[in-house]
N, C-alpha and C. Protein backbone atom coordinates (compact mmCIF):
# COMPACT_ATOMS: atom_id res chain seq x y z
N UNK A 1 119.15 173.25 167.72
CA UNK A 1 119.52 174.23 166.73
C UNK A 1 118.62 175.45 166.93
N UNK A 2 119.04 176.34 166.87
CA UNK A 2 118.31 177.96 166.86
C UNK A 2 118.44 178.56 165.44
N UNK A 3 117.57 179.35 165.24
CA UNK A 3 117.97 180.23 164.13
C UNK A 3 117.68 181.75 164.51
N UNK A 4 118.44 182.42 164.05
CA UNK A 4 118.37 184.21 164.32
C UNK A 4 118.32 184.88 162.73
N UNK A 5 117.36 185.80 162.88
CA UNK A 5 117.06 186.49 161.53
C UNK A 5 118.19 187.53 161.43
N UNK A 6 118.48 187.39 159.86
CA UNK A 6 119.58 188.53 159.75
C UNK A 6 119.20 189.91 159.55
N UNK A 7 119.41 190.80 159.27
CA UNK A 7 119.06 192.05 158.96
C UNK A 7 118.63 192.02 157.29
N UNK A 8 118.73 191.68 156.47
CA UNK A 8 118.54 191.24 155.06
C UNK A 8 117.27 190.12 154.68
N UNK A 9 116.78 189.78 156.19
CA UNK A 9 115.47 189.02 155.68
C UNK A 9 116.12 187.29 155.91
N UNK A 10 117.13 186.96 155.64
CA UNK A 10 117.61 185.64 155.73
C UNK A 10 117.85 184.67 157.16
N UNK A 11 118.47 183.70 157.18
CA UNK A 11 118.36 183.37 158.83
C UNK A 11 119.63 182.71 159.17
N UNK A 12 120.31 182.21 160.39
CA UNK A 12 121.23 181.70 160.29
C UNK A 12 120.94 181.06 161.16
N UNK A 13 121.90 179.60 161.18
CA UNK A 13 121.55 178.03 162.06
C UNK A 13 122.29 178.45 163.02
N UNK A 14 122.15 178.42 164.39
CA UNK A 14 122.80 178.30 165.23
C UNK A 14 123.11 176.64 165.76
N UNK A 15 124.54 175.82 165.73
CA UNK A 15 124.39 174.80 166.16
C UNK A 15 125.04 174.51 167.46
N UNK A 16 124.80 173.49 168.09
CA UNK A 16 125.89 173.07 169.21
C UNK A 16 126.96 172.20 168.66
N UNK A 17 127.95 171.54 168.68
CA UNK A 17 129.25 171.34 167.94
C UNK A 17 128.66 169.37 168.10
N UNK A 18 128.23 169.14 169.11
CA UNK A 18 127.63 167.85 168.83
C UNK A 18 126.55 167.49 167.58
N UNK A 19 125.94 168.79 167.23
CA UNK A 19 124.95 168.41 166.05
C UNK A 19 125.27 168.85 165.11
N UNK A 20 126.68 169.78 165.29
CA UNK A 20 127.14 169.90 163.66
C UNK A 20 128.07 168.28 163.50
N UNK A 21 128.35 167.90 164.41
CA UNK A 21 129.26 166.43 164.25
C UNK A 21 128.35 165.64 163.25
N UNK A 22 126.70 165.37 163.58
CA UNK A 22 125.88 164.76 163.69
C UNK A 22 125.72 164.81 162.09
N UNK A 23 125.71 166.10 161.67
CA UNK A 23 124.90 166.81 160.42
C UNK A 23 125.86 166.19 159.52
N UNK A 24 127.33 166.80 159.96
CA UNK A 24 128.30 166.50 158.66
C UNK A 24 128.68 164.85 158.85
N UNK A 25 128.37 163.50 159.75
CA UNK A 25 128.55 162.67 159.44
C UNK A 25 127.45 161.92 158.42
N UNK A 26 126.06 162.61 158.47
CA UNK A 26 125.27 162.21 157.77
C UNK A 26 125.20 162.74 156.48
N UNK A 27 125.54 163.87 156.30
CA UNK A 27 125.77 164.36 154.88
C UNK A 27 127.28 163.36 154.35
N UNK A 28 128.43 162.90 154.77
CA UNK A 28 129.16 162.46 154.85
C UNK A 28 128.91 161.20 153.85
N UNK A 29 127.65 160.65 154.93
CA UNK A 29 127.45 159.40 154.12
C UNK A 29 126.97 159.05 152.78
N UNK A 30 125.47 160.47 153.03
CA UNK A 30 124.74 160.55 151.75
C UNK A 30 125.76 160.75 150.42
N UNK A 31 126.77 161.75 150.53
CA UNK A 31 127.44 162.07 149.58
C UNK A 31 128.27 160.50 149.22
N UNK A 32 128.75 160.05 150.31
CA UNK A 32 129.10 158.65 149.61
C UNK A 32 128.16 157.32 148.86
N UNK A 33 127.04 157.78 149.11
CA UNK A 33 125.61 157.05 148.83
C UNK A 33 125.57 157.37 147.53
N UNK A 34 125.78 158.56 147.36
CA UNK A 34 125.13 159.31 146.11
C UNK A 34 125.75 160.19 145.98
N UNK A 35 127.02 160.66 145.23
CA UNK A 35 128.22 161.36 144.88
C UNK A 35 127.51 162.33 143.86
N UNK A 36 126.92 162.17 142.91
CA UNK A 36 126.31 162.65 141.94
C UNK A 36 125.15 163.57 142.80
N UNK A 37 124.65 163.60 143.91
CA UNK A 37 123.58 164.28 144.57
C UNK A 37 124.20 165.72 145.28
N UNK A 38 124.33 166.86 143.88
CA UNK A 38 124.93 167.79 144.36
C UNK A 38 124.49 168.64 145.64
N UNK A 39 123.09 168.80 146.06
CA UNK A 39 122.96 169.61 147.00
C UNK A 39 123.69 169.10 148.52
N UNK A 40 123.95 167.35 148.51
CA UNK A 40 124.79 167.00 149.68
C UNK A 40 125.92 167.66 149.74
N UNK A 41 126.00 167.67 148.80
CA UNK A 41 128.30 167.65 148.27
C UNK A 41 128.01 169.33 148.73
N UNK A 42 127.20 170.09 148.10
CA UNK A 42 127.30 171.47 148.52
C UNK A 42 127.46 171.92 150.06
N UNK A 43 126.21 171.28 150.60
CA UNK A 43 126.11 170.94 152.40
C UNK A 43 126.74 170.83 152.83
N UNK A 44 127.73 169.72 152.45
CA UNK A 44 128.77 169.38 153.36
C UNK A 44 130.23 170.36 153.24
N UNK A 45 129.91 171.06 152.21
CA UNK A 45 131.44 171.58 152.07
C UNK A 45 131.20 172.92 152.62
N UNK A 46 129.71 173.24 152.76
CA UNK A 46 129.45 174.65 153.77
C UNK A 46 129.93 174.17 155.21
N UNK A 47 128.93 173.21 155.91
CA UNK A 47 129.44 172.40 157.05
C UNK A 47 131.10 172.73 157.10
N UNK A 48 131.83 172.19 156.43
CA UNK A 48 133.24 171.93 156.68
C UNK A 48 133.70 173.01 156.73
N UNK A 49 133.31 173.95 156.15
CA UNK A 49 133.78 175.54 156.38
C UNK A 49 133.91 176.27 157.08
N UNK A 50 132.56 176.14 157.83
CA UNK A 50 131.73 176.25 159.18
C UNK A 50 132.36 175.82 160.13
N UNK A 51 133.03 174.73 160.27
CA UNK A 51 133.51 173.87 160.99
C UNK A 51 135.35 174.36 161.24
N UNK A 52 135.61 174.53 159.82
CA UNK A 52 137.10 175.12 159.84
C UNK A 52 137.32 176.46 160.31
N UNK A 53 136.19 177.24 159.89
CA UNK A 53 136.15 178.50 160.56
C UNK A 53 135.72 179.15 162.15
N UNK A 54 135.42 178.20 162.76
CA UNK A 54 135.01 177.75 163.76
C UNK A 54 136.64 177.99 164.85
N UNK A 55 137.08 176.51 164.31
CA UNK A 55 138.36 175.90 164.74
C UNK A 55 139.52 177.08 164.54
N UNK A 56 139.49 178.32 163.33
CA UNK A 56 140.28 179.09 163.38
C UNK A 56 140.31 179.89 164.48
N UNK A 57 138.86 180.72 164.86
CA UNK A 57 138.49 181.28 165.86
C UNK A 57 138.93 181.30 166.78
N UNK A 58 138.79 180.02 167.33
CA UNK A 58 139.11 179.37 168.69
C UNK A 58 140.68 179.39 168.72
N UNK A 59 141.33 178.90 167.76
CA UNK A 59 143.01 178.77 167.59
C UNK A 59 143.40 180.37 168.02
N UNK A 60 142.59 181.66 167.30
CA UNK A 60 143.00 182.77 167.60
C UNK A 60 142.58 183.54 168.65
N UNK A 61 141.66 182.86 169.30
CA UNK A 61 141.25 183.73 170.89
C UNK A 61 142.19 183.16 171.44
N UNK A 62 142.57 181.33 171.28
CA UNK A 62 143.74 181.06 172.53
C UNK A 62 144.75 181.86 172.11
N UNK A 63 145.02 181.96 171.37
CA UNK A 63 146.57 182.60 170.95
C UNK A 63 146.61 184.06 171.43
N UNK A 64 145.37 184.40 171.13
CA UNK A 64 145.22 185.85 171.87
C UNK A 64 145.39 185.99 173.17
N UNK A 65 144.16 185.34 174.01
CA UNK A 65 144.74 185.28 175.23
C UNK A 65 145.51 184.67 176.38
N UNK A 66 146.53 184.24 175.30
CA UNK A 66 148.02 183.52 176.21
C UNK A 66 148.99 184.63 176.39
């Protein structure tokens, strides 16, 4: 994982797609561990976002360059 500073002082995760697999199966679990443990449930639904927005990307460069 890398992180790069934003212009605003904040930072952002850079991941490889094997350790976001990694991240959201373990948040995955915790949240099933412990449903009531909101900062997982939050995690994971950034993750999944991350993850969906990701997958859009990619859907629209191929589409672009076909």
């Amino acid at each position: 994982m890398q992180f790069i500073a934003t212009h605003d002082g904040g930072e952002v995760a850079i991941m490889a797609a094997r350790e976001t697999l990694i991240l959201e199966s373990v948040l995955s679990r915790d949240v099933l561990k412990n449903p009531d443990f909101h900062p997982a449930v939050r995690l994971l639904r950034e993750v999944e976002a991350a993850n969906e927005a990701r997958e859009a990307r990619a859907e629209e460069a191929g589409r672009a360059s076909a």
